[in-house]
C-alpha atoms as a PDB file:
ATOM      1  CA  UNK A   1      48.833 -93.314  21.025  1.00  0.00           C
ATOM      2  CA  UNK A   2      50.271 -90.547  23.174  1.00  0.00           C
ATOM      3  CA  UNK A   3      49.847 -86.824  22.674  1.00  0.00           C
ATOM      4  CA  UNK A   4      52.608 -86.937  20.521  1.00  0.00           C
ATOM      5  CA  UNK A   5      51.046 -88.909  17.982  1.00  0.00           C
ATOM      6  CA  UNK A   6      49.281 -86.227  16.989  1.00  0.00           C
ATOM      7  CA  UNK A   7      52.482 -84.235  15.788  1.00  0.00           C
ATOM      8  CA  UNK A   8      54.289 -86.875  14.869  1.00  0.00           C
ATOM      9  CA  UNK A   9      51.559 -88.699  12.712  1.00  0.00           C
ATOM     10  CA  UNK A  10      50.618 -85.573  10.355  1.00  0.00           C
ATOM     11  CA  UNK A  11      47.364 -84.367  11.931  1.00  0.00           C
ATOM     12  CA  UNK A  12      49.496 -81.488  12.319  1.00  0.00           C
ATOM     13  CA  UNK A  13      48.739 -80.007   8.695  1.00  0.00           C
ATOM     14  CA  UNK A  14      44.771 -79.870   9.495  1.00  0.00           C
ATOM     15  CA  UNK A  15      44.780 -76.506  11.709  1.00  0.00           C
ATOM     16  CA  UNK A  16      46.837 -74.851   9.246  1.00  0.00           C
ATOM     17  CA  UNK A  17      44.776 -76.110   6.731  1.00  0.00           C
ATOM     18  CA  UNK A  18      42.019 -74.281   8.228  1.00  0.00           C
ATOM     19  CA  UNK A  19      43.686 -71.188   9.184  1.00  0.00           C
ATOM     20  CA  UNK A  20      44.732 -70.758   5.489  1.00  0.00           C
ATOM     21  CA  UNK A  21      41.083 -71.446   4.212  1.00  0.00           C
ATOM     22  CA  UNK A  22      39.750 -68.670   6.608  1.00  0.00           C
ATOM     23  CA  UNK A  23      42.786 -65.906   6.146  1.00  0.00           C
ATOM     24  CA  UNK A  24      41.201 -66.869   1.942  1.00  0.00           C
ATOM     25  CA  UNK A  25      37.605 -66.036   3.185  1.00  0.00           C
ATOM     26  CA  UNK A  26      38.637 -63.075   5.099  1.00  0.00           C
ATOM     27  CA  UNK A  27      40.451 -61.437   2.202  1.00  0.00           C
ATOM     28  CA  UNK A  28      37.729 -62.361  -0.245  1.00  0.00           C
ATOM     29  CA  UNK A  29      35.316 -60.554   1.719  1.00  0.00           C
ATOM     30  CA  UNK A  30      36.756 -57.440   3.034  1.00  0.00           C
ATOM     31  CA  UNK A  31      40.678 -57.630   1.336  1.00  0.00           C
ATOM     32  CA  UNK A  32      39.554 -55.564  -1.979  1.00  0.00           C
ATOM     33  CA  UNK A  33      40.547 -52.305  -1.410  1.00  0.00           C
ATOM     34  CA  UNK A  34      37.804 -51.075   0.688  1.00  0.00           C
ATOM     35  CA  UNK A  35      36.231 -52.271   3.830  1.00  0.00           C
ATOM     36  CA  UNK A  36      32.750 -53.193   2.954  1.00  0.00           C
ATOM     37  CA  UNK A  37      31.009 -56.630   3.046  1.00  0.00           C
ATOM     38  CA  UNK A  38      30.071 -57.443  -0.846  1.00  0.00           C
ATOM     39  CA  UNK A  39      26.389 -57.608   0.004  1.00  0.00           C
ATOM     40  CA  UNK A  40      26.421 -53.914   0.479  1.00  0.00           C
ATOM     41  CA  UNK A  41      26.029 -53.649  -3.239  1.00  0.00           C
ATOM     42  CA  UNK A  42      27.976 -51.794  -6.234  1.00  0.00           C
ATOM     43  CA  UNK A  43      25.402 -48.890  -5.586  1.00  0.00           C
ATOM     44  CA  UNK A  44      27.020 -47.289  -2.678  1.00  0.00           C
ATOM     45  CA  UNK A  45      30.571 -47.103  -4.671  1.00  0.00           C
ATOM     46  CA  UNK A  46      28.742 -45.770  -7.717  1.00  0.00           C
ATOM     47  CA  UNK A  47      26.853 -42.997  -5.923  1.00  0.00           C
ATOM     48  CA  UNK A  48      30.160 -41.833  -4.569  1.00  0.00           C
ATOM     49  CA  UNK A  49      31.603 -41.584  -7.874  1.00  0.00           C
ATOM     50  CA  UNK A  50      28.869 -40.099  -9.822  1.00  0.00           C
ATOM     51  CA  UNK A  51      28.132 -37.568  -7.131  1.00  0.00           C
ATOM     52  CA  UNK A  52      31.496 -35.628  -8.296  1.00  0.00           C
ATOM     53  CA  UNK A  53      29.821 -33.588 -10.892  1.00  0.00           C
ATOM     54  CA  UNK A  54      30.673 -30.105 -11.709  1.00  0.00           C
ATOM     55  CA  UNK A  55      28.026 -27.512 -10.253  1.00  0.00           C
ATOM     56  CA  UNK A  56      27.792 -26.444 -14.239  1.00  0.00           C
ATOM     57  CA  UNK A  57      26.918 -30.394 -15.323  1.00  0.00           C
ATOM     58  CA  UNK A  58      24.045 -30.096 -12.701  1.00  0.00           C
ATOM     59  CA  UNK A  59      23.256 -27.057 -13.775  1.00  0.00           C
ATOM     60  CA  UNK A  60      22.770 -27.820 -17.555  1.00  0.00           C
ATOM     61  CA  UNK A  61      20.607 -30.872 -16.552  1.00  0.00           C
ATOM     62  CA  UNK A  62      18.252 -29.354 -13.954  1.00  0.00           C
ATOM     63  CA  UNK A  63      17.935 -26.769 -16.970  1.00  0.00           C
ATOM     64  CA  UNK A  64      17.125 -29.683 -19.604  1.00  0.00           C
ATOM     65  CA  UNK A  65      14.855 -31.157 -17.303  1.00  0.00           C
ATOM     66  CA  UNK A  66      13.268 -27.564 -17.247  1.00  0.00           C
ATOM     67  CA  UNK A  67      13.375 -27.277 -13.646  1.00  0.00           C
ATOM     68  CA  UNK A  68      14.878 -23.860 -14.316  1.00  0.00           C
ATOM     69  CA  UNK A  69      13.828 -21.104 -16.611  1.00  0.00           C
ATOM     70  CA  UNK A  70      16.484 -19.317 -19.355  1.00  0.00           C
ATOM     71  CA  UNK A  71      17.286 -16.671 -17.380  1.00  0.00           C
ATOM     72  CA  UNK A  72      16.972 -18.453 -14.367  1.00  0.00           C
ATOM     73  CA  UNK A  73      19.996 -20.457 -15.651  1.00  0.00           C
ATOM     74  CA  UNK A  74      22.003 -18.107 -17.146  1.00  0.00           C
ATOM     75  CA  UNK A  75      22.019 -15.779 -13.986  1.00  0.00           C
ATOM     76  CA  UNK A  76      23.274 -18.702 -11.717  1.00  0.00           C
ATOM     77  CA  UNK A  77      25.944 -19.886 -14.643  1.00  0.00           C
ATOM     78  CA  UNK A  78      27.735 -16.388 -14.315  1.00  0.00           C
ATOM     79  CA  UNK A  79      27.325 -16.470 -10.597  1.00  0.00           C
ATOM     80  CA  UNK A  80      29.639 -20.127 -10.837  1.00  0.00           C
ATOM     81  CA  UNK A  81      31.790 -18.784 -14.162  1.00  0.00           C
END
């Protein structure tokens, strides 16, 4: 049992056996379109999305909250319109 028995005997397959399992793990992690372990959470992507709101939407709801008064609200809506 030389060093060639190694080649020659099919332990060759093993390393790329390996190599193919971690290039799997690697793409499972970070290969899905964005660069971000999955234990950062949906939360972050979501925030980015919902944060893209017209300044009217926000508007509206700070004024259905009543954060805002009537006329409060209609003087900034025709300083956006």
């Amino acid at each position: 049992m030389g060093p060639g028995y190694f080649w020659s005997g099919g332990m060759w397959i093993f390393p790329i056996i390996m190599i193919i399992v971690m290039l799997i793990v690697v793409y499972l992690i970070f290969g899905r379109g964005n660069i971000r372990a999955p234990w950062c959470g949906p939360s972050q992507y979501y925030d980015n999305v919902k944060s893209s709101e017209s300044a009217l939407e926000i508007l509206k709801k700070r004024y259905a909250k009543g954060e805002i008064t009537k006329e409060e609200f209609e003087q900034m809506k025709n300083d956006i319109i």
